[in-house]
N, C-alpha and C. Protein backbone atom coordinates (compact mmCIF):
# COMPACT_ATOMS: atom_id res chain seq x y z
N UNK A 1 0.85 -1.16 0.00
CA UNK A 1 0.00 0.00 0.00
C UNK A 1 0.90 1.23 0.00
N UNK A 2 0.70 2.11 -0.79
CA UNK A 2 1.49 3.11 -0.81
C UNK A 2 0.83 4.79 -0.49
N UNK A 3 1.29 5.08 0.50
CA UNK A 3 0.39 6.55 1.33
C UNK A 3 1.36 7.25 0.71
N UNK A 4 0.43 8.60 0.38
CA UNK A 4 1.19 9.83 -0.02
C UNK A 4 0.58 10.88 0.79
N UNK A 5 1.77 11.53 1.81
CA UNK A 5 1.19 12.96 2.57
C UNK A 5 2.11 13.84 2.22
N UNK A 6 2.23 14.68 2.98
CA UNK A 6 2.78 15.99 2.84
C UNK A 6 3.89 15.80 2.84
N UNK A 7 4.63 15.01 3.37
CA UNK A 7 6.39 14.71 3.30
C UNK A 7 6.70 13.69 2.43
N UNK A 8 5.92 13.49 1.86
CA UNK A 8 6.45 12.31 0.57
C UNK A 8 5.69 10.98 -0.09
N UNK A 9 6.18 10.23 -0.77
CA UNK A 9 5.60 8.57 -0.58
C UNK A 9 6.33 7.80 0.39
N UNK A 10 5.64 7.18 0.84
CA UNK A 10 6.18 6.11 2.20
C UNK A 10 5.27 4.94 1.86
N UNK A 11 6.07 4.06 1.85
CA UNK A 11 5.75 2.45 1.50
C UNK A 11 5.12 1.73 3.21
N UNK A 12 4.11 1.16 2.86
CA UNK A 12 3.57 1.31 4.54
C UNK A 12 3.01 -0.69 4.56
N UNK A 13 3.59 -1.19 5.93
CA UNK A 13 2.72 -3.02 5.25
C UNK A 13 4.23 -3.86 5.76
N UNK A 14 5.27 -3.10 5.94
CA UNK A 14 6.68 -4.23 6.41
C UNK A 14 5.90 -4.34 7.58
N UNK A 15 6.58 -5.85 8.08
CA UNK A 15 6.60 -6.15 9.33
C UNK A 15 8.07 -5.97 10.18
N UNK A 16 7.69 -6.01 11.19
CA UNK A 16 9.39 -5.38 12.03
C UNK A 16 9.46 -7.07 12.49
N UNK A 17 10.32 -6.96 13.35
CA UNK A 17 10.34 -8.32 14.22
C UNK A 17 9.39 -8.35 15.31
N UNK A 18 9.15 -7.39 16.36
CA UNK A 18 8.37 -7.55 16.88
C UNK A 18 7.20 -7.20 16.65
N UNK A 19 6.46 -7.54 15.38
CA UNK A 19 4.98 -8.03 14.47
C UNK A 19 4.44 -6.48 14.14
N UNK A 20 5.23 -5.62 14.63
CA UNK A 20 4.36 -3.70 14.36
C UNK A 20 5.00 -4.05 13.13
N UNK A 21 4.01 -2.47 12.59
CA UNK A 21 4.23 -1.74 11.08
C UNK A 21 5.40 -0.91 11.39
N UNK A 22 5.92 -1.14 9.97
CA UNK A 22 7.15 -0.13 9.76
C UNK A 22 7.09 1.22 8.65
N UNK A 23 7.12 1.93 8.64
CA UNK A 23 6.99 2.78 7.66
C UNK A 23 8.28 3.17 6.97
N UNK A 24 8.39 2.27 5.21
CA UNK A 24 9.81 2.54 4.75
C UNK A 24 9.42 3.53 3.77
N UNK A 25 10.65 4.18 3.39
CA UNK A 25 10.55 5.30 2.28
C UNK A 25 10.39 4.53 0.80
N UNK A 26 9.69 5.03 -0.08
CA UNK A 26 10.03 4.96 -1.86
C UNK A 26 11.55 4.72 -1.91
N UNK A 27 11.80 5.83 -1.69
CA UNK A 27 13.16 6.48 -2.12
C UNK A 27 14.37 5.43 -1.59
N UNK A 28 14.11 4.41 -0.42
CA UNK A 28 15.16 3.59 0.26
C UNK A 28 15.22 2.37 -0.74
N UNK A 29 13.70 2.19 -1.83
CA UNK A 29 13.96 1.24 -2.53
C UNK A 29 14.16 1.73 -3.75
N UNK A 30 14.47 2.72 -4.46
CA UNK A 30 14.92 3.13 -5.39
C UNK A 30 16.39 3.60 -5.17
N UNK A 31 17.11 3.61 -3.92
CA UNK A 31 18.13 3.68 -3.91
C UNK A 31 18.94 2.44 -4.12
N UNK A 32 18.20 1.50 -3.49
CA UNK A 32 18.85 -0.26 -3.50
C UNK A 32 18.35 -0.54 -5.24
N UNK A 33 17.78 0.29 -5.81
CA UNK A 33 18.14 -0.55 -7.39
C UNK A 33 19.03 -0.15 -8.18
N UNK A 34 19.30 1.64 -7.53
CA UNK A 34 20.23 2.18 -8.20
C UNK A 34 21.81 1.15 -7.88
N UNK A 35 21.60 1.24 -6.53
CA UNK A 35 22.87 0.30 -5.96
C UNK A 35 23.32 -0.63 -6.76
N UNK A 36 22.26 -1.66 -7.33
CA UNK A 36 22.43 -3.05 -8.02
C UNK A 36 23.11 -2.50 -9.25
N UNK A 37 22.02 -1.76 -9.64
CA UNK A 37 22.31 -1.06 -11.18
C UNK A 37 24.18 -1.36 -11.68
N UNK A 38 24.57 -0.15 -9.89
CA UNK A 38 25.99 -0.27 -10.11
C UNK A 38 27.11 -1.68 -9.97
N UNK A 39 26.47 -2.28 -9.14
CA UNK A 39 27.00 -3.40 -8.65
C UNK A 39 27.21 -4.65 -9.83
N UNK A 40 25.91 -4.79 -10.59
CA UNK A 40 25.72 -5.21 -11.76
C UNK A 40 26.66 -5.13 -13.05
N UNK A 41 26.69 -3.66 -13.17
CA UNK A 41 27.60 -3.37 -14.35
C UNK A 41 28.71 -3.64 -13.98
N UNK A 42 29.14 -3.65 -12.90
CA UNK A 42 30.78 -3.87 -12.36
C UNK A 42 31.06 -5.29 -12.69
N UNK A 43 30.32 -6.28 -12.33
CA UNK A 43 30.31 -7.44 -12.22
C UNK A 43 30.58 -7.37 -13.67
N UNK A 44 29.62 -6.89 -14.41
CA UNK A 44 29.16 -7.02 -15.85
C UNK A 44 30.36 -6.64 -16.58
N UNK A 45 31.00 -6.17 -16.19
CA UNK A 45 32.44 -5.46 -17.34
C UNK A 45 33.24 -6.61 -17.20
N UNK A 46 33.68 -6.73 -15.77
CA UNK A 46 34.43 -8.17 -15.82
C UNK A 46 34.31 -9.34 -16.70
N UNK A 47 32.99 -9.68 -16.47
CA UNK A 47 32.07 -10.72 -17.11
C UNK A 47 32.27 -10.92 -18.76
N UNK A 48 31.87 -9.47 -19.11
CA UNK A 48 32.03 -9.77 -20.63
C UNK A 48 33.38 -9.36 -21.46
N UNK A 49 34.34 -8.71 -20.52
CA UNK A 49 35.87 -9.08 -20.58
C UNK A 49 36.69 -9.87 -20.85
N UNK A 50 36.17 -10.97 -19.70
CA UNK A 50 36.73 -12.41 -19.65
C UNK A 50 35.91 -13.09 -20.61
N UNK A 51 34.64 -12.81 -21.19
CA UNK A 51 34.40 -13.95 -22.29
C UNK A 51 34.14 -13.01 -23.80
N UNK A 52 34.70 -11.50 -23.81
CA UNK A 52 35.46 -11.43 -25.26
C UNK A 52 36.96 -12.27 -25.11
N UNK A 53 37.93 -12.41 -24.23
CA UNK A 53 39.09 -12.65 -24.56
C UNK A 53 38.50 -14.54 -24.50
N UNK A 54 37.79 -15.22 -24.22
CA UNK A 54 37.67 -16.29 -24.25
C UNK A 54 36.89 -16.37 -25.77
N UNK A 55 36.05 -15.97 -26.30
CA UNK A 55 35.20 -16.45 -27.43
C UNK A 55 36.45 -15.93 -28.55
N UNK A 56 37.34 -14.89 -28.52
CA UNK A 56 38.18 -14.90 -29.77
C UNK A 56 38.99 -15.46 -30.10
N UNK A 57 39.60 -16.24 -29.62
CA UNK A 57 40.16 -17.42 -30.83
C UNK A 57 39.24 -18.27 -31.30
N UNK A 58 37.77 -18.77 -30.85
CA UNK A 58 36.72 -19.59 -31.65
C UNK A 58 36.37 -18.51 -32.98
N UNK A 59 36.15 -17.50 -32.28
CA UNK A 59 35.70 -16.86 -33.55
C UNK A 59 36.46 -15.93 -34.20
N UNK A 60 36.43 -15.01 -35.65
CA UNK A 60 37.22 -14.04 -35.83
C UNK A 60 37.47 -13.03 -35.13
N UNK A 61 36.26 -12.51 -34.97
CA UNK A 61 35.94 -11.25 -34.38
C UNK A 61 34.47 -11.45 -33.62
N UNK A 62 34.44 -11.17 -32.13
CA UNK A 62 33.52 -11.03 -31.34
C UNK A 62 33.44 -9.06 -30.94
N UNK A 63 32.79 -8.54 -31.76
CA UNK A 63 32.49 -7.26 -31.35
C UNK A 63 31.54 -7.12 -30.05
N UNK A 64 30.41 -7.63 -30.01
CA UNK A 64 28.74 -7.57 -28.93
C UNK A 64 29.67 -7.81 -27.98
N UNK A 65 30.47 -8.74 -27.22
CA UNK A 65 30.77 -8.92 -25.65
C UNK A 65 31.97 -7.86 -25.28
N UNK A 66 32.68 -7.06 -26.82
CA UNK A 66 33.68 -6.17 -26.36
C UNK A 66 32.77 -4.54 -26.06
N UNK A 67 32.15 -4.55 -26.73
CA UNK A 67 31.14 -3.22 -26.73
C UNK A 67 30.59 -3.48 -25.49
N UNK A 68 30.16 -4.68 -24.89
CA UNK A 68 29.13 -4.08 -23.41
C UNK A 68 30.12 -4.28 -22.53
N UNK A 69 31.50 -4.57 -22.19
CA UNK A 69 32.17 -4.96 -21.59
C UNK A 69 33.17 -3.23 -21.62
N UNK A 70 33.53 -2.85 -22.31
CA UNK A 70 34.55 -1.56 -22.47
C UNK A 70 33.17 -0.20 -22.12
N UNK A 71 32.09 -0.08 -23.07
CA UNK A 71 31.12 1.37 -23.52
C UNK A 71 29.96 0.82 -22.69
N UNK A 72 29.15 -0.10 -22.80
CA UNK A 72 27.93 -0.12 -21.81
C UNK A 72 27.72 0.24 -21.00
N UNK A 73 28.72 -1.20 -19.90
CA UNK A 73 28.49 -1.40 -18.70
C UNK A 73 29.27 -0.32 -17.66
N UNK A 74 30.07 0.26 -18.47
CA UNK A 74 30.65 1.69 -17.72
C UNK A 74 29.84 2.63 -17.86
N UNK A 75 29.07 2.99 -18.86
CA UNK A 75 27.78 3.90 -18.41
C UNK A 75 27.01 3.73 -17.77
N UNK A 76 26.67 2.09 -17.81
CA UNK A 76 25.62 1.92 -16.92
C UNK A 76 26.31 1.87 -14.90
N UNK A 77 26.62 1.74 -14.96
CA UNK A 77 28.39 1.80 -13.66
C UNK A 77 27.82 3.23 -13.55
N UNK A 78 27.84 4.32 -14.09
CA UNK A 78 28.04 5.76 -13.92
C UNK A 78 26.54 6.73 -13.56
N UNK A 79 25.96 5.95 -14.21
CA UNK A 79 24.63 5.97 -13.75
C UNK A 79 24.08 5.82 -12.85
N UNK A 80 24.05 4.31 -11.93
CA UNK A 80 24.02 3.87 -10.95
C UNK A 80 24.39 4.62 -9.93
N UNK A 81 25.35 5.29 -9.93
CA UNK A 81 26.56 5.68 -9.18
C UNK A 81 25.85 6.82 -8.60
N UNK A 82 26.01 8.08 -10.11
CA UNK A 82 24.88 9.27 -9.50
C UNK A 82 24.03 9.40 -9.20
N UNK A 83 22.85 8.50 -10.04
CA UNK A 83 21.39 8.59 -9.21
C UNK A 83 21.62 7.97 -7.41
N UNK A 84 22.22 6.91 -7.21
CA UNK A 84 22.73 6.89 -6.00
C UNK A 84 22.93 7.99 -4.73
N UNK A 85 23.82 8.38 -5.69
CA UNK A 85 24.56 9.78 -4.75
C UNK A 85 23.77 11.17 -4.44
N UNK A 86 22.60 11.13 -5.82
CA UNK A 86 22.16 12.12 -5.88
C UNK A 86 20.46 11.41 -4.66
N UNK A 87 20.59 10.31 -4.72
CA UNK A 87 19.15 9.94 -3.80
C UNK A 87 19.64 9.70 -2.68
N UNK A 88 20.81 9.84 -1.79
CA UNK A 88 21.48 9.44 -0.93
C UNK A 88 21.62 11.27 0.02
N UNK A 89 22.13 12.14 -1.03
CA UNK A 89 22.14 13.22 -0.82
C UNK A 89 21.13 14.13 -0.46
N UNK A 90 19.78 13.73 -0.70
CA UNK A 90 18.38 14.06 -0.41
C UNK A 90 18.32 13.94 1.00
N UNK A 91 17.89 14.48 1.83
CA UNK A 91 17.71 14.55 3.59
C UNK A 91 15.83 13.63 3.29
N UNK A 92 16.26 13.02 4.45
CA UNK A 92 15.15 11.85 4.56
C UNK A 92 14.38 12.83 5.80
N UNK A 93 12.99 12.89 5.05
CA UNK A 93 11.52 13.79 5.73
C UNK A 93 10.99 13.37 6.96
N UNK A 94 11.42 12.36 7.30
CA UNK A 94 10.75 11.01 8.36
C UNK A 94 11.22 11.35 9.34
């Protein structure tokens, strides 16, 4: 269920441990995707690094795993990063 008042959206329905409601922010779960976002591409550069230098001797030329591995996944890395910083940098209303 998602309440909207005067200080924002707040995601409302977690349970705590001891069985009360918790009231989490939007914004705490749009920060954890930005997070992945970055975490992802990092992984992801490695990833398709190690299997351009593995698929080129099968093939002539593997361009697709050198392009998301060098230009993608570093934008997408950079992205992550700022929306992060920039939703991190926001003072929490709560």
């Amino acid at each position: 269920m998602l309440a909207v008042g005067y200080r924002g959206p707040y995601r409302v329905g977690y349970l705590t441990d001891n069985g009360g409601l918790a009231i989490k922010s939007v914004r705490h779960k749009e920060l954890k995707r930005y997070l992945l976002l970055a975490d992802a591409s990092a992984a992801g550069m490695v990833f398709f690094i190690i299997l351009h230098n593995f698929l080129t001797p099968f093939f002539d030329e593997e361009p697709a795993t050198f392009i998301m591995g060098i230009f993608v996944c570093p934008v997408a890395y950079i992205v992550g990063m700022v929306k992060a910083f920039r939703l991190k940098a926001i003072p929490d209303t709560q």
